[in-house]
C-alpha atoms as a PDB file:
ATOM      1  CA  UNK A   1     304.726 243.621 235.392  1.00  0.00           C
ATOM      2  CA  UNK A   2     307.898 244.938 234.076  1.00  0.00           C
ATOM      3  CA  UNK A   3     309.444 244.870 237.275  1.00  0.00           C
ATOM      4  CA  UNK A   4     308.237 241.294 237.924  1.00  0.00           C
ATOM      5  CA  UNK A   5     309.987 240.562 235.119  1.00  0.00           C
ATOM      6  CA  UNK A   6     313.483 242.189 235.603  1.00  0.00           C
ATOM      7  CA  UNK A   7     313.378 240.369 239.264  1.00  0.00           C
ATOM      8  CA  UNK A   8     312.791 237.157 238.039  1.00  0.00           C
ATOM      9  CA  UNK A   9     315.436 237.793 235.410  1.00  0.00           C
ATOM     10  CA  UNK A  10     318.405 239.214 237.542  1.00  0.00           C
ATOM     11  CA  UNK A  11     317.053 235.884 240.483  1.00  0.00           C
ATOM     12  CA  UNK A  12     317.411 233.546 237.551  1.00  0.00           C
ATOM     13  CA  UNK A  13     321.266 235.062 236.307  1.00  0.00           C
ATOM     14  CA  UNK A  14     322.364 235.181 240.018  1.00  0.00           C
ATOM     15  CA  UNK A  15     321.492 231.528 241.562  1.00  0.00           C
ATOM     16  CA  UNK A  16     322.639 230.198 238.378  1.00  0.00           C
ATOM     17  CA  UNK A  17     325.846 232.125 237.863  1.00  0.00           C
ATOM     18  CA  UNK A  18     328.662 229.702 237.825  1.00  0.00           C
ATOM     19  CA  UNK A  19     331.509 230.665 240.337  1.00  0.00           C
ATOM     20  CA  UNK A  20     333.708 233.481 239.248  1.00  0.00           C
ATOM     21  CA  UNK A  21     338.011 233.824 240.731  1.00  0.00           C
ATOM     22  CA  UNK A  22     336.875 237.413 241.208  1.00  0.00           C
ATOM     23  CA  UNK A  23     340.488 239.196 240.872  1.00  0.00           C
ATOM     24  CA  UNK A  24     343.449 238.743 242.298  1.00  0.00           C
ATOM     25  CA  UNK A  25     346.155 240.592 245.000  1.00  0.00           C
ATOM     26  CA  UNK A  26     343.310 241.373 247.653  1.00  0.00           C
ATOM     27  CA  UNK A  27     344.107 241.063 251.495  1.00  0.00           C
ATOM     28  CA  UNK A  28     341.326 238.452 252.278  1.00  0.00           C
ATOM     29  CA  UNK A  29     339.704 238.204 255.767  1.00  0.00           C
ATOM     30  CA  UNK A  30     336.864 236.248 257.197  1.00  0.00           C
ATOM     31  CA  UNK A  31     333.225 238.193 256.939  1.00  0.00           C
ATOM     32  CA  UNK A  32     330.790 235.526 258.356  1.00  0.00           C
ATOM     33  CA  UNK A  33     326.986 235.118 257.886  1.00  0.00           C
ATOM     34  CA  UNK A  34     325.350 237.924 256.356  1.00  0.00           C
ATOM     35  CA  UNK A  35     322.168 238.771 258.079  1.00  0.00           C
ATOM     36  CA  UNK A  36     320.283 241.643 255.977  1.00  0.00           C
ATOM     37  CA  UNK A  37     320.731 243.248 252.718  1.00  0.00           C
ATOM     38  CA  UNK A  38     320.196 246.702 252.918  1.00  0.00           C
ATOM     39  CA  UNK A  39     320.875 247.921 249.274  1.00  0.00           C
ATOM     40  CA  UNK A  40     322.069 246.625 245.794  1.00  0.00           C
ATOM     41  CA  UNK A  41     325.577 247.581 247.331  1.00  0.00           C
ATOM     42  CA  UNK A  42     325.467 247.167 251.014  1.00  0.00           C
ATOM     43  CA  UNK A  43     324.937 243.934 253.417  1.00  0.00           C
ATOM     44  CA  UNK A  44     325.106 243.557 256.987  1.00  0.00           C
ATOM     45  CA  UNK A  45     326.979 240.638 258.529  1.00  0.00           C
ATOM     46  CA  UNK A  46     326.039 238.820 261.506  1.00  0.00           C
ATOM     47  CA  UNK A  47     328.774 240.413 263.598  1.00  0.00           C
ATOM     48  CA  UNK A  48     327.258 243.861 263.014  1.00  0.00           C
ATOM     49  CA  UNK A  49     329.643 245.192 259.972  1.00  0.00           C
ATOM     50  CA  UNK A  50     328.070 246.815 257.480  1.00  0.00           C
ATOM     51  CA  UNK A  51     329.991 246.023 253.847  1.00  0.00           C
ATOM     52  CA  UNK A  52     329.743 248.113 250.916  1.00  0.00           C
ATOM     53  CA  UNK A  53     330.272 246.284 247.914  1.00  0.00           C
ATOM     54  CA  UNK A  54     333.527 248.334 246.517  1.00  0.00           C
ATOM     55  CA  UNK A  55     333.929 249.285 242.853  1.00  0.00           C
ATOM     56  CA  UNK A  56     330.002 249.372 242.290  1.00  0.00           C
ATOM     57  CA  UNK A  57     326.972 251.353 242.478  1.00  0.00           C
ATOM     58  CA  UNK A  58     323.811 250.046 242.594  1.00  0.00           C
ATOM     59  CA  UNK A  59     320.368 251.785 242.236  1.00  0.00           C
ATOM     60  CA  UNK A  60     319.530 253.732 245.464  1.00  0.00           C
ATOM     61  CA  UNK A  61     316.385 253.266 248.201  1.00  0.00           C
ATOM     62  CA  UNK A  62     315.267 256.325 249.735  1.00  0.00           C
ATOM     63  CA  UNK A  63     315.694 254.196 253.467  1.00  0.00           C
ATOM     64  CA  UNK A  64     313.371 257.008 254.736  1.00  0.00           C
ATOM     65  CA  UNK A  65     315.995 259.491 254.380  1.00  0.00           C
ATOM     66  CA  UNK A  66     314.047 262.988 253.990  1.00  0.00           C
ATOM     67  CA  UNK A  67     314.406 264.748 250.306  1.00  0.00           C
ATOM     68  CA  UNK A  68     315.526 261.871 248.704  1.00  0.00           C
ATOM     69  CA  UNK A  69     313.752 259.206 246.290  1.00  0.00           C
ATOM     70  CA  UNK A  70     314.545 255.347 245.296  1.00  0.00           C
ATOM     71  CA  UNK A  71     316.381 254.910 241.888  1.00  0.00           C
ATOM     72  CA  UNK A  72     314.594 253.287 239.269  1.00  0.00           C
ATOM     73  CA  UNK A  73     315.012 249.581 239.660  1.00  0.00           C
ATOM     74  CA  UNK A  74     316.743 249.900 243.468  1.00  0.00           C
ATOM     75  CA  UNK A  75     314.312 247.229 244.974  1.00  0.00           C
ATOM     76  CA  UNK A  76     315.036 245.005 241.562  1.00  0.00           C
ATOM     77  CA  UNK A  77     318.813 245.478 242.930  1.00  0.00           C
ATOM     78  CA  UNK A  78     318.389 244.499 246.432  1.00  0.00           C
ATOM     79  CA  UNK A  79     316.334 241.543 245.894  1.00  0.00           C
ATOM     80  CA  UNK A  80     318.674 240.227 243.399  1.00  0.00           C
ATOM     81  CA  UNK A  81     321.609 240.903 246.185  1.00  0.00           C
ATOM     82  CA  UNK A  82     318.974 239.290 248.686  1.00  0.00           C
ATOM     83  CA  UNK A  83     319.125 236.193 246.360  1.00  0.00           C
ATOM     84  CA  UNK A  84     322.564 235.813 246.001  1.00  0.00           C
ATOM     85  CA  UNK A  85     324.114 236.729 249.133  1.00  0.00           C
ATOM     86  CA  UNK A  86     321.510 236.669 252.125  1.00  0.00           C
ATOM     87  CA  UNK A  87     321.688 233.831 254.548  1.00  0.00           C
ATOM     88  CA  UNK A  88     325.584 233.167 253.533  1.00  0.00           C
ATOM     89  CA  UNK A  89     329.126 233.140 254.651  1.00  0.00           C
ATOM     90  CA  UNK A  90     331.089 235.324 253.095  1.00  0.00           C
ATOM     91  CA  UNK A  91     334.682 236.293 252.503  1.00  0.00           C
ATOM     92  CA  UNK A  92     335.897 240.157 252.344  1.00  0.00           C
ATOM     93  CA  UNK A  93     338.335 241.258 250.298  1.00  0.00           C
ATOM     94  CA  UNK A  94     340.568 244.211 250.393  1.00  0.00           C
ATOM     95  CA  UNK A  95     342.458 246.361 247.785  1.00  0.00           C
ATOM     96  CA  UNK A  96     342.546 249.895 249.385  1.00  0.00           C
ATOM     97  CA  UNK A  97     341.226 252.095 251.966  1.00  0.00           C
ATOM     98  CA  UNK A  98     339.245 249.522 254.213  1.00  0.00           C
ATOM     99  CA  UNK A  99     336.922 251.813 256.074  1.00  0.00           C
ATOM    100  CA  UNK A 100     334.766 254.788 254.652  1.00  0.00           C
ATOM    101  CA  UNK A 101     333.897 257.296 257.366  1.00  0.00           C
ATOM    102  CA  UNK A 102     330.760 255.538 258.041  1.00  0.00           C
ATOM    103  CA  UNK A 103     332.558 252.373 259.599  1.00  0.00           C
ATOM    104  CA  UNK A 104     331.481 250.097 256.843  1.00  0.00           C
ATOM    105  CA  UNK A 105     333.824 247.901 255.514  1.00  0.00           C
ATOM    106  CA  UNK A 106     335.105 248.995 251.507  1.00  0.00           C
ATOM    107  CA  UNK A 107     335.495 245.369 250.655  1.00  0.00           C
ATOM    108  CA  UNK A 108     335.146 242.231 247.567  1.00  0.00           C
ATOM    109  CA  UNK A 109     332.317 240.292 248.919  1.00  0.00           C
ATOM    110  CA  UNK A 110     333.607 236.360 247.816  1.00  0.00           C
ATOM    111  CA  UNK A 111     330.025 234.170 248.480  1.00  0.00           C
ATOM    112  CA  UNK A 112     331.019 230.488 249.847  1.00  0.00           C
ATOM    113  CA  UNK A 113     329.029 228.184 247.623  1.00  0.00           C
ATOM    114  CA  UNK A 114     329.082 224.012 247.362  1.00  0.00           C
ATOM    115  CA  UNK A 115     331.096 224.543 244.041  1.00  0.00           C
ATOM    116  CA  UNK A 116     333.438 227.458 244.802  1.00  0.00           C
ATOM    117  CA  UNK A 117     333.065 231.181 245.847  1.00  0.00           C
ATOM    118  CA  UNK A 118     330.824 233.738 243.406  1.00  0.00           C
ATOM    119  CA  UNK A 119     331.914 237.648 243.375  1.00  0.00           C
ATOM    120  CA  UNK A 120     329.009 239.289 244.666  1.00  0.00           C
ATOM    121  CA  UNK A 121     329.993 242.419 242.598  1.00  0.00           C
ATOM    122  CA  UNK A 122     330.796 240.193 239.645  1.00  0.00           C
ATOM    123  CA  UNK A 123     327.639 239.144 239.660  1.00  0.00           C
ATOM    124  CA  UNK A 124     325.804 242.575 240.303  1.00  0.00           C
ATOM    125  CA  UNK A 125     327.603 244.074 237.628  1.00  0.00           C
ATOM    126  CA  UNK A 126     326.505 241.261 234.918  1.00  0.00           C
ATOM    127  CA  UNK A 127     323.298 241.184 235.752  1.00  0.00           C
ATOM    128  CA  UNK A 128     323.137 244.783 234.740  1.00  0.00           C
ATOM    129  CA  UNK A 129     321.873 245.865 238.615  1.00  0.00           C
ATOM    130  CA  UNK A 130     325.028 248.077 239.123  1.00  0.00           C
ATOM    131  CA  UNK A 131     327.552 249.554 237.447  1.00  0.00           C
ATOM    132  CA  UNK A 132     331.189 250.422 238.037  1.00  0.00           C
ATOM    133  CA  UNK A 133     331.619 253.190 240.530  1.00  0.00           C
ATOM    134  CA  UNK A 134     335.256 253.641 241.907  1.00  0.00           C
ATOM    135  CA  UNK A 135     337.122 255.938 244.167  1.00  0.00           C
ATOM    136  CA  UNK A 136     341.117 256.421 243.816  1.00  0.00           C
ATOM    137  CA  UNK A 137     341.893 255.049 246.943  1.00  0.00           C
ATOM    138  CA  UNK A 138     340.514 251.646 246.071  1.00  0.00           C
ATOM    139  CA  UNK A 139     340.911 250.747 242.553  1.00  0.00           C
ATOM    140  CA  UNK A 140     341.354 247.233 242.220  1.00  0.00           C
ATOM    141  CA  UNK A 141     339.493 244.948 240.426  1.00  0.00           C
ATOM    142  CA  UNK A 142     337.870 247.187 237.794  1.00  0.00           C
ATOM    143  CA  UNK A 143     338.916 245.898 234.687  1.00  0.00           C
ATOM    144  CA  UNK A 144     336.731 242.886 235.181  1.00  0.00           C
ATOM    145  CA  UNK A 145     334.314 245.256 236.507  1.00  0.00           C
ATOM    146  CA  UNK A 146     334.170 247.246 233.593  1.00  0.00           C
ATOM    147  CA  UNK A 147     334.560 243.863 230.833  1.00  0.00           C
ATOM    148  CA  UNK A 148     331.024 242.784 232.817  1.00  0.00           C
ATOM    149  CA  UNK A 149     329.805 246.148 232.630  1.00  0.00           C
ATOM    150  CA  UNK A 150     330.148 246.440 229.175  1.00  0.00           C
ATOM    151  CA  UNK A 151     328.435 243.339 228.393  1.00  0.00           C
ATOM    152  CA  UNK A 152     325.373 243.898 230.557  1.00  0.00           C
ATOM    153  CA  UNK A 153     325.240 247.496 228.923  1.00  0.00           C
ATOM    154  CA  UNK A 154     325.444 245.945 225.559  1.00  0.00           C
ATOM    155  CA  UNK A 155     322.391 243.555 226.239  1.00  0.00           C
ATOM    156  CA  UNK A 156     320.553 246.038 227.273  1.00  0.00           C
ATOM    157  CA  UNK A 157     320.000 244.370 230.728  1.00  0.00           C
ATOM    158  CA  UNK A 158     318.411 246.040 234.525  1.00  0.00           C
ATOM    159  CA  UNK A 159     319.779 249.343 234.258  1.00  0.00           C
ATOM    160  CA  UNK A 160     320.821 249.648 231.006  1.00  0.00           C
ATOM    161  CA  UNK A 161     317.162 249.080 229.337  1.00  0.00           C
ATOM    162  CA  UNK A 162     316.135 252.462 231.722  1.00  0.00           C
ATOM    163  CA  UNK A 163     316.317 255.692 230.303  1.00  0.00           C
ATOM    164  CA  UNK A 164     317.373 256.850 233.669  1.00  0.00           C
ATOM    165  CA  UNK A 165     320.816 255.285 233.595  1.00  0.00           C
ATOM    166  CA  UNK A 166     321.642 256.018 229.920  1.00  0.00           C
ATOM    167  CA  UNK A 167     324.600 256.972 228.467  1.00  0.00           C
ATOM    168  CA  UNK A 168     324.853 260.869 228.502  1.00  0.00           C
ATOM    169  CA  UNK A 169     326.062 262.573 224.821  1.00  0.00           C
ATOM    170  CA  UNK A 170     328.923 265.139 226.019  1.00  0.00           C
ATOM    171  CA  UNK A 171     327.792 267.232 223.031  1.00  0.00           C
ATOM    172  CA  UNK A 172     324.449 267.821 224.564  1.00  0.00           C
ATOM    173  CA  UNK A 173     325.535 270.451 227.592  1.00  0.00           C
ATOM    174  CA  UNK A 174     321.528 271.469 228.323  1.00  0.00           C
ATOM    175  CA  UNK A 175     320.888 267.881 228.864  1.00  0.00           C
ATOM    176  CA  UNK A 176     323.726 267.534 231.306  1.00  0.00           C
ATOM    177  CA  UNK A 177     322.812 270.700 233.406  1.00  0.00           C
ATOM    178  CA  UNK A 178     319.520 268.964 234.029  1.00  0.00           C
ATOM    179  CA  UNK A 179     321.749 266.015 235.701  1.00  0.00           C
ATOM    180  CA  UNK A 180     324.150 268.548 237.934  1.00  0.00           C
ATOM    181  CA  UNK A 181     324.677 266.666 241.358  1.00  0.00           C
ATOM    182  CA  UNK A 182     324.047 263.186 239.647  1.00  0.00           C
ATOM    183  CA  UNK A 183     326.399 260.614 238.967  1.00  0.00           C
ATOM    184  CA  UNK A 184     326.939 259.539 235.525  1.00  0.00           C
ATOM    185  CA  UNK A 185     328.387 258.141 232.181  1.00  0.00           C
ATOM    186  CA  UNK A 186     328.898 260.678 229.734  1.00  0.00           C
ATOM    187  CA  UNK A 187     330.406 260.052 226.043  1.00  0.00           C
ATOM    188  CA  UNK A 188     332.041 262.249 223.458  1.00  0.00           C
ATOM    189  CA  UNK A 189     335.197 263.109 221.607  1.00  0.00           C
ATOM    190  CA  UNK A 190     337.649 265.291 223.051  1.00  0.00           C
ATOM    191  CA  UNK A 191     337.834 268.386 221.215  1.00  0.00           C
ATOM    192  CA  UNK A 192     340.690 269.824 222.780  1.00  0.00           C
ATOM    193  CA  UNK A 193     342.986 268.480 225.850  1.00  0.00           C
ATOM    194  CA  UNK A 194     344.129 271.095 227.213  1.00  0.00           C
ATOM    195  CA  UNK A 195     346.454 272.506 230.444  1.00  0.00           C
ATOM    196  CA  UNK A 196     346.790 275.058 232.698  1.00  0.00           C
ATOM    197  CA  UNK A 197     348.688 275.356 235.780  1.00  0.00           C
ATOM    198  CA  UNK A 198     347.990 272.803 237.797  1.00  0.00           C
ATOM    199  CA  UNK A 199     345.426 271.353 236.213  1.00  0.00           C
ATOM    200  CA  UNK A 200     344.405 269.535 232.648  1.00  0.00           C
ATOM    201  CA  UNK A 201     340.979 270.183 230.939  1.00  0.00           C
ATOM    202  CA  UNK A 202     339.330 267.855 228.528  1.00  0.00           C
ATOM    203  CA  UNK A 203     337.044 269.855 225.949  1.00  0.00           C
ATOM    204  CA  UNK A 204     334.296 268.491 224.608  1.00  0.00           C
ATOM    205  CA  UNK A 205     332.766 271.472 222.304  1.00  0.00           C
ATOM    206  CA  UNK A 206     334.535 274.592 221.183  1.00  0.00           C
ATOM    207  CA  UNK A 207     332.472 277.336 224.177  1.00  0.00           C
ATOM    208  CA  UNK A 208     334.239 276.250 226.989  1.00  0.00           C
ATOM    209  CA  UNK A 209     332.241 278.710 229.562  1.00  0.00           C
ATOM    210  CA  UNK A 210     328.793 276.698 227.856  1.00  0.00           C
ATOM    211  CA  UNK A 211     329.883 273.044 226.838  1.00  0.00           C
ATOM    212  CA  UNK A 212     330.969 269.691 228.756  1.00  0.00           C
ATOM    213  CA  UNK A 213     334.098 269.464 230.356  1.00  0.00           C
ATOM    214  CA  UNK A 214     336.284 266.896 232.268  1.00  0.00           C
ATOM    215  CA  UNK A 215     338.881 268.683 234.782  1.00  0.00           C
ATOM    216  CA  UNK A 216     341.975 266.828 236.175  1.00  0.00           C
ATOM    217  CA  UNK A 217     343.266 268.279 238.982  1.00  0.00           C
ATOM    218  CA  UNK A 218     346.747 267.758 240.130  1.00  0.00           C
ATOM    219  CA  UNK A 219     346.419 265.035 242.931  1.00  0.00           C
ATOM    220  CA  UNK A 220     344.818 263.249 240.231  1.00  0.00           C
ATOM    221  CA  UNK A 221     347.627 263.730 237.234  1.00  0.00           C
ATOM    222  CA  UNK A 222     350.051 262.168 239.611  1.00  0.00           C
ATOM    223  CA  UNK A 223     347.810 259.037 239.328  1.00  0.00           C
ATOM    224  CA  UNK A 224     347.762 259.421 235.962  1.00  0.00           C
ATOM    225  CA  UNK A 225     351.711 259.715 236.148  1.00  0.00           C
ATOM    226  CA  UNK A 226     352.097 256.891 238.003  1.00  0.00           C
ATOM    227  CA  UNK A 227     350.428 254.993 235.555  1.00  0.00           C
ATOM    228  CA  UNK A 228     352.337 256.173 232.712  1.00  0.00           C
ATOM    229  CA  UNK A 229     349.202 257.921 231.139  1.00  0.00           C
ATOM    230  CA  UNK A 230     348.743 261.276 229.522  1.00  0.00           C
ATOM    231  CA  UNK A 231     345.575 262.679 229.695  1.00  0.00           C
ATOM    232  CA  UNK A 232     346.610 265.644 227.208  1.00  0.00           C
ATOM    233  CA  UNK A 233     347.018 262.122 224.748  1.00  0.00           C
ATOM    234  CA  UNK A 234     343.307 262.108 224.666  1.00  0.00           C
ATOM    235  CA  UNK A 235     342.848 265.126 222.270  1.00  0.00           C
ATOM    236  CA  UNK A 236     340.537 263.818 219.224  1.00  0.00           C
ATOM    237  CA  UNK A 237     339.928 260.439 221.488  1.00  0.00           C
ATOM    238  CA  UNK A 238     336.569 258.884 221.794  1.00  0.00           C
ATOM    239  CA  UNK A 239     335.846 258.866 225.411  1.00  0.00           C
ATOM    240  CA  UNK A 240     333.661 258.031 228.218  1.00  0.00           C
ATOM    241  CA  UNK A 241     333.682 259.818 231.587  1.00  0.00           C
ATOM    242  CA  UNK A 242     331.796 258.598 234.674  1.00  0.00           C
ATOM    243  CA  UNK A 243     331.602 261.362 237.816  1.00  0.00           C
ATOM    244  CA  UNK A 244     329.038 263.279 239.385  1.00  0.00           C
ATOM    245  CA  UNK A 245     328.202 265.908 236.970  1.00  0.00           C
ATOM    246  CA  UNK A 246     328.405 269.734 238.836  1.00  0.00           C
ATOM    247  CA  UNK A 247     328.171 272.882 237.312  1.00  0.00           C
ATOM    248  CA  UNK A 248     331.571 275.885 237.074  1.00  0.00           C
ATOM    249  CA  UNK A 249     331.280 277.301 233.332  1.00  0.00           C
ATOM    250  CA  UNK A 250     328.903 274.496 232.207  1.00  0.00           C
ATOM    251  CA  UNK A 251     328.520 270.926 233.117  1.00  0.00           C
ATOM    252  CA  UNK A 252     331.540 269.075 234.118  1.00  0.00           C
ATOM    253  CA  UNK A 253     333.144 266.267 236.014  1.00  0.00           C
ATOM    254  CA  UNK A 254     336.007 266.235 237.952  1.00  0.00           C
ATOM    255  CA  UNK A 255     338.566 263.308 237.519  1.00  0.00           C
ATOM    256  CA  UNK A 256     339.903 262.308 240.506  1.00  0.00           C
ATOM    257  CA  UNK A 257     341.485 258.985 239.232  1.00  0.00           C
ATOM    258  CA  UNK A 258     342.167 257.588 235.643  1.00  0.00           C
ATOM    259  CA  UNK A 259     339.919 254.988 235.722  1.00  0.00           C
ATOM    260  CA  UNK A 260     336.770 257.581 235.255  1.00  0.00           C
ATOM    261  CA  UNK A 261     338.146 257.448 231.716  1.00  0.00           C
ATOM    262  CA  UNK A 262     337.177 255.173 229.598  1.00  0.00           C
ATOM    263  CA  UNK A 263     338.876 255.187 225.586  1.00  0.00           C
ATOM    264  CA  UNK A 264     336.201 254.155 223.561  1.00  0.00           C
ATOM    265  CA  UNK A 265     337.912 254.935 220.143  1.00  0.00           C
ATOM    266  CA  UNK A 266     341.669 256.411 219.800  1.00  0.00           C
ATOM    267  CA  UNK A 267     341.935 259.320 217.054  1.00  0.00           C
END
């Protein structure tokens, strides 16, 4: 019943989302009819190119693939995407790295429509069926992605009402050992930014060999450079970090880009 309900829900949000301008500075090419929607995050077009919806993360399907389970709410996610998308020409965007090493295409999916085009990940993201996942060699678009996010999170809706996707408390290291090899959003204040050598750790509890940390390696801090941030700025800051969580002294995450930081509250 409760799933009944979340479909009809995220079917209702998408067919009647108005059109959205998406963001701008993409290289735009043709995509064409797409034929099957595989995933919350990945259609096939006509032509036989496979598309993964860049800068989000929907819930997962098993596909058969051996050891591994659907997400909570996946088939809620690929219905919606079904909805929106299936049976329609599209246009691709691109703002980075165009090919994973899959051969699918890393692109903005723009849906033609009678009334304008509708961001597919747009309207993923506000309907609370993905969330923002992003990779440093394809960053654009993501602070629209992250303003919908936000919003979805805040009403509570798909994802955000399950447990499963929660917000992780950095403070809470036994917790986030049970999560090593998943990806997720975990919150807390920096206790102490700190670095060494190459490298810049973000603290979040006083036993550094037991409690949550954030590491920035150095092909990352010349993002961060580039950008004019600096993460050792983030000392006492309210923060939220989104990674896959592995385990070296404790839970941790490894930044790879600055956009896995999120400043909730400045000290």
């Amino acid at each position: 019943m409760r799933r009944i309900a979340i479909v009809s829900l995220a079917a209702a949000m998408l067919t009647g989302a108005s059109p959205v301008a998406g963001c701008d500075g993409l290289r735009m090419a043709p995509g064409g009819l797409v034929s099957e929607v595989v995933d919350g995050d990945t259609v096939l077009l006509e032509s036989g190119l496979a598309v993964r919806l860049i800068g989000t993360q929907a819930p997962k399907l098993a596909l058969g693939r051996e050891g591994l389970a659907d997400w909570p709410l996946a088939e809620a996610a690929r219905d919606a995407l079904r909805t929106l998308a299936l049976g329609k020409n599209v246009q691709l965007g691109y703002g980075g790295e165009e090919r994973d090493r899959y051969g699918r295409a890393l692109a903005h999916v723009f849906i033609e429509a009678d009334e304008g085009s509708i961001w597919a990940q747009g309207q993923m993201i506000e309907a609370g069926l993905a969330r923002v996942y992003s990779f440093p060699d394809n960053r654009r678009c993501l602070d629209q992605l992250f303003a919908g996010e936000a919003r979805a999170r805040a009403e509570r809706l798909g994802i955000w009402s399950d447990p499963y996707y929660s917000v992780r408390a950095a403070d809470r290291p036994a917790d986030l050992l049970d999560r090593v090899g998943d990806y997720e959003l975990v919150e807390g204040r920096v206790l102490l930014a700190d670095r060494s050598g190459s490298r810049i750790y973000l603290n979040f509890g006083r036993f550094w060999k037991e409690d949550f940390t954030a590491v920035i390696e150095a092909p990352a801090l010349r993002l961060f450079e580039r950008d004019r941030r600096d993460p050792l700025e983030l000392e006492g800051a309210l923060v939220r970090i989104r990674g896959w969580v592995d385990e070296r002294d404790g839970p941790r995450i490894e930044i790879t880009h600055p956009e896995q930081i999120e400043v909730v509250a400045r000290p």
